[in-house]
C-alpha atoms as a PDB file:
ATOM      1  CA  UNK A   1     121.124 104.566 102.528  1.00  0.00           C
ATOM      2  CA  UNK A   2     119.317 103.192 105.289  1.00  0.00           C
ATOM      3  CA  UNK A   3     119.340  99.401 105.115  1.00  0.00           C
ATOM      4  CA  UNK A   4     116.086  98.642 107.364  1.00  0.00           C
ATOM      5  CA  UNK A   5     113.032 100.683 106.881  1.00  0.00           C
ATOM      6  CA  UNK A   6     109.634  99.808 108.792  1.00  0.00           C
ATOM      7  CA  UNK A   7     111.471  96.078 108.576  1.00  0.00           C
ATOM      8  CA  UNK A   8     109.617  94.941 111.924  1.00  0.00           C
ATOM      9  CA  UNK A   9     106.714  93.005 110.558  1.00  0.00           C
ATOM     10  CA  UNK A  10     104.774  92.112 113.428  1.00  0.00           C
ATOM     11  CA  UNK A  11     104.127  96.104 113.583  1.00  0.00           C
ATOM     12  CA  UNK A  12     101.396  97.813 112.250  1.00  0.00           C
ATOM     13  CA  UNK A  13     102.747 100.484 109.920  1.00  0.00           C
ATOM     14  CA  UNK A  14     100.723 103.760 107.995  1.00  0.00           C
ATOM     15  CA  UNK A  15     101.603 105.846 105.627  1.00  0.00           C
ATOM     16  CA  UNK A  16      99.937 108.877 104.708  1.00  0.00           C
ATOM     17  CA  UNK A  17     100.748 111.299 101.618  1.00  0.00           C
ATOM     18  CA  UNK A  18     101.975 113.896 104.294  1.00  0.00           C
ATOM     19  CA  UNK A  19     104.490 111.635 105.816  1.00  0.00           C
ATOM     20  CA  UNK A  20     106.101 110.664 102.011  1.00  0.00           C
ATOM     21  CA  UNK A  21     110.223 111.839 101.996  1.00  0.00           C
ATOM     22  CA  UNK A  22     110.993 111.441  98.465  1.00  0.00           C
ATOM     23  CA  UNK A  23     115.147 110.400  98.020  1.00  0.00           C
ATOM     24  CA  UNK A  24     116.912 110.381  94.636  1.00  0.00           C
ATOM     25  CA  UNK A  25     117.948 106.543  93.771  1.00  0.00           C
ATOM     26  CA  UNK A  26     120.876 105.812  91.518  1.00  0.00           C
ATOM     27  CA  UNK A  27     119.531 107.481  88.623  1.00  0.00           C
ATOM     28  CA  UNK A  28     118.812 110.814  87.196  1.00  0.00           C
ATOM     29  CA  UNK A  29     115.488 111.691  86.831  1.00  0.00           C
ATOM     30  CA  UNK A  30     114.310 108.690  89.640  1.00  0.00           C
ATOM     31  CA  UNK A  31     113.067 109.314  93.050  1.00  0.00           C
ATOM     32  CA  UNK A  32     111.678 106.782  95.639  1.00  0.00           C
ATOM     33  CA  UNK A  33     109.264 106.680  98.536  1.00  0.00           C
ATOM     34  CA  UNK A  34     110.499 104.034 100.513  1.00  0.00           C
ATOM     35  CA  UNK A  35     107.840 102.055 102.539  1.00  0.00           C
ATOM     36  CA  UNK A  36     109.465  99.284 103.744  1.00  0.00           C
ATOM     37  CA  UNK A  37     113.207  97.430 102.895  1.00  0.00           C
ATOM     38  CA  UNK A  38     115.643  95.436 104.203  1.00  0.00           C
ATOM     39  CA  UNK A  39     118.814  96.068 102.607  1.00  0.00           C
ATOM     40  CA  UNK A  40     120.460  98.089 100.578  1.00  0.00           C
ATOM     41  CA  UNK A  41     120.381  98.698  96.841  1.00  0.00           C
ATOM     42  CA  UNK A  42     119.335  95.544  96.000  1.00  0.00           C
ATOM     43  CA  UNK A  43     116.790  94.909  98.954  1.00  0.00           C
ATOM     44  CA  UNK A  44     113.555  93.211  99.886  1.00  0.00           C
ATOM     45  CA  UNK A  45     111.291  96.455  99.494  1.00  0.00           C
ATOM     46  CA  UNK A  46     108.192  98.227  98.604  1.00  0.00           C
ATOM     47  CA  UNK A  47     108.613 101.548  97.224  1.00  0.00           C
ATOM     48  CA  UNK A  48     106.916 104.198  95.026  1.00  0.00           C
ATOM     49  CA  UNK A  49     109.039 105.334  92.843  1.00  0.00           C
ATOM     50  CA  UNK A  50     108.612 108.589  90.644  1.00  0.00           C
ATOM     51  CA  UNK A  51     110.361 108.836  86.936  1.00  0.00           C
ATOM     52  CA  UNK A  52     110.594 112.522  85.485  1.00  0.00           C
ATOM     53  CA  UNK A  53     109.596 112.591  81.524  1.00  0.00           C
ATOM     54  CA  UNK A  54     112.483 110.839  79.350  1.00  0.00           C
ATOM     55  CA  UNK A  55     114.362 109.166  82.893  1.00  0.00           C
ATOM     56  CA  UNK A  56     115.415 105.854  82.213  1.00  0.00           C
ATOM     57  CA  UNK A  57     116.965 103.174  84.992  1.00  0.00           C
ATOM     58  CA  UNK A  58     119.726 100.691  83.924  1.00  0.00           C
ATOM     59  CA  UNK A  59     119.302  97.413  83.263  1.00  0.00           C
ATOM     60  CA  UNK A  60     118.589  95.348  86.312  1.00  0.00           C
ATOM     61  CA  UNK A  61     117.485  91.408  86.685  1.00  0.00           C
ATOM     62  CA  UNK A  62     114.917  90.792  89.586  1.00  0.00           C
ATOM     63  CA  UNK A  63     116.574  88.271  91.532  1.00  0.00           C
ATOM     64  CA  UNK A  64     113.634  87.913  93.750  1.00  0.00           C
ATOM     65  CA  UNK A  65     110.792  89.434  91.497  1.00  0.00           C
ATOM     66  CA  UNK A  66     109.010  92.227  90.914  1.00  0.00           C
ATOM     67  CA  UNK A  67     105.609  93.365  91.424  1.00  0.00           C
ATOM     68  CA  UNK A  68     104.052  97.089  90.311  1.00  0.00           C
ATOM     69  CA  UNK A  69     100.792  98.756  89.571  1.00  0.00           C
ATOM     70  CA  UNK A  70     101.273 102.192  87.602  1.00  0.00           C
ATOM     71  CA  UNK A  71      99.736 104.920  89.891  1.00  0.00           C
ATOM     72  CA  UNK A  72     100.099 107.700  87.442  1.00  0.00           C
ATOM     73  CA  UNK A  73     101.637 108.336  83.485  1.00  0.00           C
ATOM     74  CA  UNK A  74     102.762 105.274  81.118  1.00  0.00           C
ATOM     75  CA  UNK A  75     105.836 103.054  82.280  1.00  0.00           C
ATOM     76  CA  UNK A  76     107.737 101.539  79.511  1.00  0.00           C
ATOM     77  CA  UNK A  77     110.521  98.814  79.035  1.00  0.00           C
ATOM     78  CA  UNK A  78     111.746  97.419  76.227  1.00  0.00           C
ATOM     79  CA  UNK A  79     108.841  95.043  76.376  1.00  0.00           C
ATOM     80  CA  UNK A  80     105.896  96.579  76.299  1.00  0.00           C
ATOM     81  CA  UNK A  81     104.084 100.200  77.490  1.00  0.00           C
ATOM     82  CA  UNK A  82     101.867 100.341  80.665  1.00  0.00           C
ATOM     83  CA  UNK A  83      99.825 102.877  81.425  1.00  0.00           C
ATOM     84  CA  UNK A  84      97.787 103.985  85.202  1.00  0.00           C
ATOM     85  CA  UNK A  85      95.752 100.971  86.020  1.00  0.00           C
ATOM     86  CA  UNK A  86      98.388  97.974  84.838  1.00  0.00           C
ATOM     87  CA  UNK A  87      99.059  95.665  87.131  1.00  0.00           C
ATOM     88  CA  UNK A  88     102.820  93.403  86.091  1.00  0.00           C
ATOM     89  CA  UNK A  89     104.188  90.570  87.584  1.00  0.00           C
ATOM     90  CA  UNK A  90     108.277  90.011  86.631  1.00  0.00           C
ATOM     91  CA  UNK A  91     109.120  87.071  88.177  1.00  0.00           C
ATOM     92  CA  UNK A  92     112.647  85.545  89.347  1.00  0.00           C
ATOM     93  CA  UNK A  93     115.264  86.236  86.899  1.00  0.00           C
ATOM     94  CA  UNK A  94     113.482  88.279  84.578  1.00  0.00           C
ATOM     95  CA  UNK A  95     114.987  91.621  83.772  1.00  0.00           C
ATOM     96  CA  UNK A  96     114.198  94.896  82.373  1.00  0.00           C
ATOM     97  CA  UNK A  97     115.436  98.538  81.160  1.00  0.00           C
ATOM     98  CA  UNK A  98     112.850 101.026  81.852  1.00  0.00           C
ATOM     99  CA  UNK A  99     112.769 103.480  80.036  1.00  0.00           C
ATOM    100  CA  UNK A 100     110.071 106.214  80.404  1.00  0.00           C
ATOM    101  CA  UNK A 101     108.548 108.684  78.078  1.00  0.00           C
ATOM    102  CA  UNK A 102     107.187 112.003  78.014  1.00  0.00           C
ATOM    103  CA  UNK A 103     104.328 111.572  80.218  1.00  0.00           C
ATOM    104  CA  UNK A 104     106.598 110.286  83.327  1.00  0.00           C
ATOM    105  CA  UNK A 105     105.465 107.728  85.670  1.00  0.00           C
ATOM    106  CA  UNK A 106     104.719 106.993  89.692  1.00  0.00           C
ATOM    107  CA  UNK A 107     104.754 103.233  90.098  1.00  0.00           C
ATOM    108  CA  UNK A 108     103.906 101.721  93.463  1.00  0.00           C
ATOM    109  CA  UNK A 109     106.158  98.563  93.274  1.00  0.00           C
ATOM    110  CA  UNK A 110     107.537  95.405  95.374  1.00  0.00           C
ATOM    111  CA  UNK A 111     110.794  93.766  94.916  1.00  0.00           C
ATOM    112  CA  UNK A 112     112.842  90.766  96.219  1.00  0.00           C
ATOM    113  CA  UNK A 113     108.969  88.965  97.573  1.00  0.00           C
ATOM    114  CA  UNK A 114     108.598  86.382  95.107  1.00  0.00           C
ATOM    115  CA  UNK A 115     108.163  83.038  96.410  1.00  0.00           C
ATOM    116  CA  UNK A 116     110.452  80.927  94.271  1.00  0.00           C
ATOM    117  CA  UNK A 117     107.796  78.384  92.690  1.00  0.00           C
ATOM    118  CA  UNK A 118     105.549  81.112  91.499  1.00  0.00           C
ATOM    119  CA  UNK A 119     106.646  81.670  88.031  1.00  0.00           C
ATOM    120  CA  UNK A 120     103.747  83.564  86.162  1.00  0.00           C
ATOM    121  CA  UNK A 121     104.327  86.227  84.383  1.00  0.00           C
ATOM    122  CA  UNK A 122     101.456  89.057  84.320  1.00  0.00           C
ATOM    123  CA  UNK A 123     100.452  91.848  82.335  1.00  0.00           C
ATOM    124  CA  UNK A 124      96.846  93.335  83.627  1.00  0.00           C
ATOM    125  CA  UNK A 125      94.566  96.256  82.371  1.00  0.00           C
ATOM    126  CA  UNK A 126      93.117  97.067  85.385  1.00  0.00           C
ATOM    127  CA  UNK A 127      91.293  99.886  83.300  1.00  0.00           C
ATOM    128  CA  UNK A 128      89.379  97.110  80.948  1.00  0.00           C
ATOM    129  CA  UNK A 129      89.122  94.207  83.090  1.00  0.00           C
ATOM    130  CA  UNK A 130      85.569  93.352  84.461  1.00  0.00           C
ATOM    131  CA  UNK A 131      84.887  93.398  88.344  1.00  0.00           C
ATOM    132  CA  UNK A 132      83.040  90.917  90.369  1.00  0.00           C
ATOM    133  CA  UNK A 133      80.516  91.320  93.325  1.00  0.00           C
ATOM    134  CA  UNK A 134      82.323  91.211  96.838  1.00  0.00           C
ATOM    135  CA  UNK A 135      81.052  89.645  99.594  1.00  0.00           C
ATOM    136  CA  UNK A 136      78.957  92.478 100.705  1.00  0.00           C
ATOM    137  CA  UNK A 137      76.892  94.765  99.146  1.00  0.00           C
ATOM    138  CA  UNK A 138      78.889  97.881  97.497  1.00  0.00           C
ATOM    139  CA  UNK A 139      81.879  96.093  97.079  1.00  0.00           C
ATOM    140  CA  UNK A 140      83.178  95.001  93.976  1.00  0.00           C
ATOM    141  CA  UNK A 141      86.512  93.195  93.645  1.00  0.00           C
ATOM    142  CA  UNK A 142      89.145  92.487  90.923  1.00  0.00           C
ATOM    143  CA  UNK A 143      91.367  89.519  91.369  1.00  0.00           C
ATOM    144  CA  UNK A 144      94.812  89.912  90.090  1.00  0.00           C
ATOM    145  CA  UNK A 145      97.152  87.257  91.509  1.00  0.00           C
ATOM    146  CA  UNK A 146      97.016  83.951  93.758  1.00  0.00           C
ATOM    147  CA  UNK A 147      99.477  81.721  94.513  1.00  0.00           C
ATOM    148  CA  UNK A 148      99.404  79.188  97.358  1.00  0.00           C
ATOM    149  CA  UNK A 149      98.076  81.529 100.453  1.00  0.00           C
ATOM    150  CA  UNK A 150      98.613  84.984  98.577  1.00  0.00           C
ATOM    151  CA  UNK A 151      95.967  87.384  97.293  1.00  0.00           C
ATOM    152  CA  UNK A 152      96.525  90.145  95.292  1.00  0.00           C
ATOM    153  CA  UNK A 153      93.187  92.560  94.319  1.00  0.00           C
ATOM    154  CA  UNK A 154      91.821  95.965  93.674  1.00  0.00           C
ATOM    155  CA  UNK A 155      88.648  96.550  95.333  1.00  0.00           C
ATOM    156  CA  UNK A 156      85.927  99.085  95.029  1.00  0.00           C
ATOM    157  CA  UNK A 157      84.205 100.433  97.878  1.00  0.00           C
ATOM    158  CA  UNK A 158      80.646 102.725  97.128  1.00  0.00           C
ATOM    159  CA  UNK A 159      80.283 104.935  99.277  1.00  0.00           C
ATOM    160  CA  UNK A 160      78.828 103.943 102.794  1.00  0.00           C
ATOM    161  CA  UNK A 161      80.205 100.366 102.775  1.00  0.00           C
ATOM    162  CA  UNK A 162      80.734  98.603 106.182  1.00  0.00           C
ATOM    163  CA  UNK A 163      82.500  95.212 106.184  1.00  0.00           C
ATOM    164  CA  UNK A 164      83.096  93.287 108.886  1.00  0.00           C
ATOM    165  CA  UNK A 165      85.271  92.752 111.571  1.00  0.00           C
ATOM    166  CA  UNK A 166      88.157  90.315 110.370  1.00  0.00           C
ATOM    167  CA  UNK A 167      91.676  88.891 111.217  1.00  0.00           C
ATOM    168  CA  UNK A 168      94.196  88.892 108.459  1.00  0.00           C
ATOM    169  CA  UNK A 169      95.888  85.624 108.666  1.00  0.00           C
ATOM    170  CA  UNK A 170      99.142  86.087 106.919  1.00  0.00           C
ATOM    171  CA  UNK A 171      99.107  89.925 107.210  1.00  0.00           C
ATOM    172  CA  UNK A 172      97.161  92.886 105.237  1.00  0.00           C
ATOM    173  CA  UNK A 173      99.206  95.369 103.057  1.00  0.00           C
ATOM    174  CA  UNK A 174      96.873  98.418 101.476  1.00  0.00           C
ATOM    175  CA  UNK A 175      98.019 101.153  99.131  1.00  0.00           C
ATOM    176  CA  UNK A 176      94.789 103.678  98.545  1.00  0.00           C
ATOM    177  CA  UNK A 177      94.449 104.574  95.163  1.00  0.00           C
ATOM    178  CA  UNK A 178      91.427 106.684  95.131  1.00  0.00           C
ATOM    179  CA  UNK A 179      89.121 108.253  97.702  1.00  0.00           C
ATOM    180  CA  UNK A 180      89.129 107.390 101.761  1.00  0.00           C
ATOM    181  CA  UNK A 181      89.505 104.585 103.234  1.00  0.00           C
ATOM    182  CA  UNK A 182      88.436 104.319 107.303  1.00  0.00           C
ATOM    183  CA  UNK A 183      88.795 101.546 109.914  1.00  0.00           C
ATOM    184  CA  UNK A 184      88.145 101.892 113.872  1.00  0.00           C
ATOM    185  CA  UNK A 185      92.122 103.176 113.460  1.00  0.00           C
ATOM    186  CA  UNK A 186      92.013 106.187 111.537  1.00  0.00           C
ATOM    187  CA  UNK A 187      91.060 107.699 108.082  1.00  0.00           C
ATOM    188  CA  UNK A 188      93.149 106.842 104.871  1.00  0.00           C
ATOM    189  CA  UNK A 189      93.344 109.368 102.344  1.00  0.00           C
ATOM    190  CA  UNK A 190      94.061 108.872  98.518  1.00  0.00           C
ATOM    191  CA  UNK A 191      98.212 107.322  98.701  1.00  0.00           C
ATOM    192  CA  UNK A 192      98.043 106.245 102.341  1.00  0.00           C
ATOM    193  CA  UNK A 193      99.683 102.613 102.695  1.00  0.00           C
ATOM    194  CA  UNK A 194      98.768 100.367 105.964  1.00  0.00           C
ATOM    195  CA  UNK A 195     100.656  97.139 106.548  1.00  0.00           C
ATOM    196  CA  UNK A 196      98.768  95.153 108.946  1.00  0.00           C
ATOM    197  CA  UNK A 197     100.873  91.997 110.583  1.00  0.00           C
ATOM    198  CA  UNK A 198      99.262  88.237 110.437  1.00  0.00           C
ATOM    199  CA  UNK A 199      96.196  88.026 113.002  1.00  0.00           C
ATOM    200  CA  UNK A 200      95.962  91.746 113.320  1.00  0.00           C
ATOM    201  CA  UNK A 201      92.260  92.710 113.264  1.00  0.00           C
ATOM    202  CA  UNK A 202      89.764  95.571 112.051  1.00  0.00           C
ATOM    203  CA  UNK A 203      86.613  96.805 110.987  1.00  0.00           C
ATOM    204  CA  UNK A 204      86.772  98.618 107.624  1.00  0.00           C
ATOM    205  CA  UNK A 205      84.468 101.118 105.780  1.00  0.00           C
ATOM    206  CA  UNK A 206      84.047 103.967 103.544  1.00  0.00           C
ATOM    207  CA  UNK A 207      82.205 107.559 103.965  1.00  0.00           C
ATOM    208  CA  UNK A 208      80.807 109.391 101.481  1.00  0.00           C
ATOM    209  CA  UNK A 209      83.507 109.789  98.907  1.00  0.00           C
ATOM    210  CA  UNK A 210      84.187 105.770  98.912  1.00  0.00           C
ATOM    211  CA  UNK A 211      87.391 104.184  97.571  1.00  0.00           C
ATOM    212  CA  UNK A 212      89.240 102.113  95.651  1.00  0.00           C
ATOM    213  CA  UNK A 213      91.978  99.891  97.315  1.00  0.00           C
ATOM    214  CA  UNK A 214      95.069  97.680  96.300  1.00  0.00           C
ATOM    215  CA  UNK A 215      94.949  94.712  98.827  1.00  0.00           C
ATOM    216  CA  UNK A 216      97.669  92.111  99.253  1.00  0.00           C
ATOM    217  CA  UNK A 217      96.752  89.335 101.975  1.00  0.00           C
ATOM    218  CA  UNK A 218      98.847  86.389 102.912  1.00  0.00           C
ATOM    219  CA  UNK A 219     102.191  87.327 102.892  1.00  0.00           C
ATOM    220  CA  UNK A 220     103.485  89.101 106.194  1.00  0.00           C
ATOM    221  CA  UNK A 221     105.264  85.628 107.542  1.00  0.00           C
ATOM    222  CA  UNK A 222     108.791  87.259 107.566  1.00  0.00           C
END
């Protein structure tokens, strides 16, 4: 297994359903997109991950955390269900067995990124949980994590929206979860991930279909 993947961070990377190469990982049943990751099993990575009906992954402690939002099915452990739309925070030394059920599940997750004083543990419905106004009209967004300079949010674009031009200080990671998302770069389609490196610019906005985004700011120092 490669033990650096997209691991230059100053470097604008995208991802686009039509470039995903899905490899089998350890366990039956469990296959992985691999974004980025330095290392090798046990890596600094972001990944989605795919687990057939009834797949299960050993037990594992996340030395460095683990972040995930379920993309599609329910994703179970031993404590608790989550189904699409649940955002989960496992911090530093927390551990897990997943073990999935019939449905199956596509999580898009990060591991190893924790910073060490940031010890909440997080469970959100993303499904149930109430948006706020964004800065602009046709933009609603859904806080789900801070901790000193990182942001972690869904947002909702209608369709039309223009934002303004901005510079991500700290980086911009975005994982599409539904519609198109466009800058003056290109056109994201539904599962298209862009990792933007601190002070990189652009002008974002959606067409007529809109979108809905997973946005992590803050966070690209490495």
């Amino acid at each position: 297994m490669s033990s650096l993947i997209n691991s230059d961070f100053t470097r604008r990377v995208v991802i686009r359903p039509d470039d995903y190469h899905w490899v089998d990982s350890p366990m039956p049943g469990v296959e992985r997109m691999m974004l980025d990751r330095i290392g090798d099993e046990v890596s600094r990575a972001t990944s989605i991950v795919c687990y057939a009906p009834f797949s299960e992954f050993s037990a594992h402690t996340h030395s460095g955390g683990e972040e995930f939002f379920v993309l599609e099915g329910i994703f179970s452990d031993e404590n608790g269900s989550y189904k699409k739309g649940s955002y989960v925070r496992n911090p530093i030394g927390t551990s897990h067995t997943p073990k999935i059920g019939k449905e199956g599940a596509i999580i898009f997750v990060k591991l190893q990124q924790f910073n060490t004083a940031d010890t909440t543990q997080t469970v959100i419905d993303t499904q149930t949980t109430p948006w706020r106004q964004g800065l602009v009209d046709g933009l609603s967004v859904m806080p789900l994590h801070e901790f000193e300079g990182e942001h972690v949010a869904l947002v909702k674009w209608a369709p039309n929206t223009q934002f303004s031009s901005h510079r991500h200080w700290g980086g911009e990671e975005i994982f599409v979860l539904e519609g198109t998302f466009h800058d003056e770069h290109g056109q994201y389609p539904k599962g298209s991930w862009i990792r933007s490196p601190h002070l990189s610019q652009h002008h974002p906005f959606t067409k007529e279909d809109g979108a809905l985004i997973y946005v992590k700011t803050g966070h690209l120092f490495l």
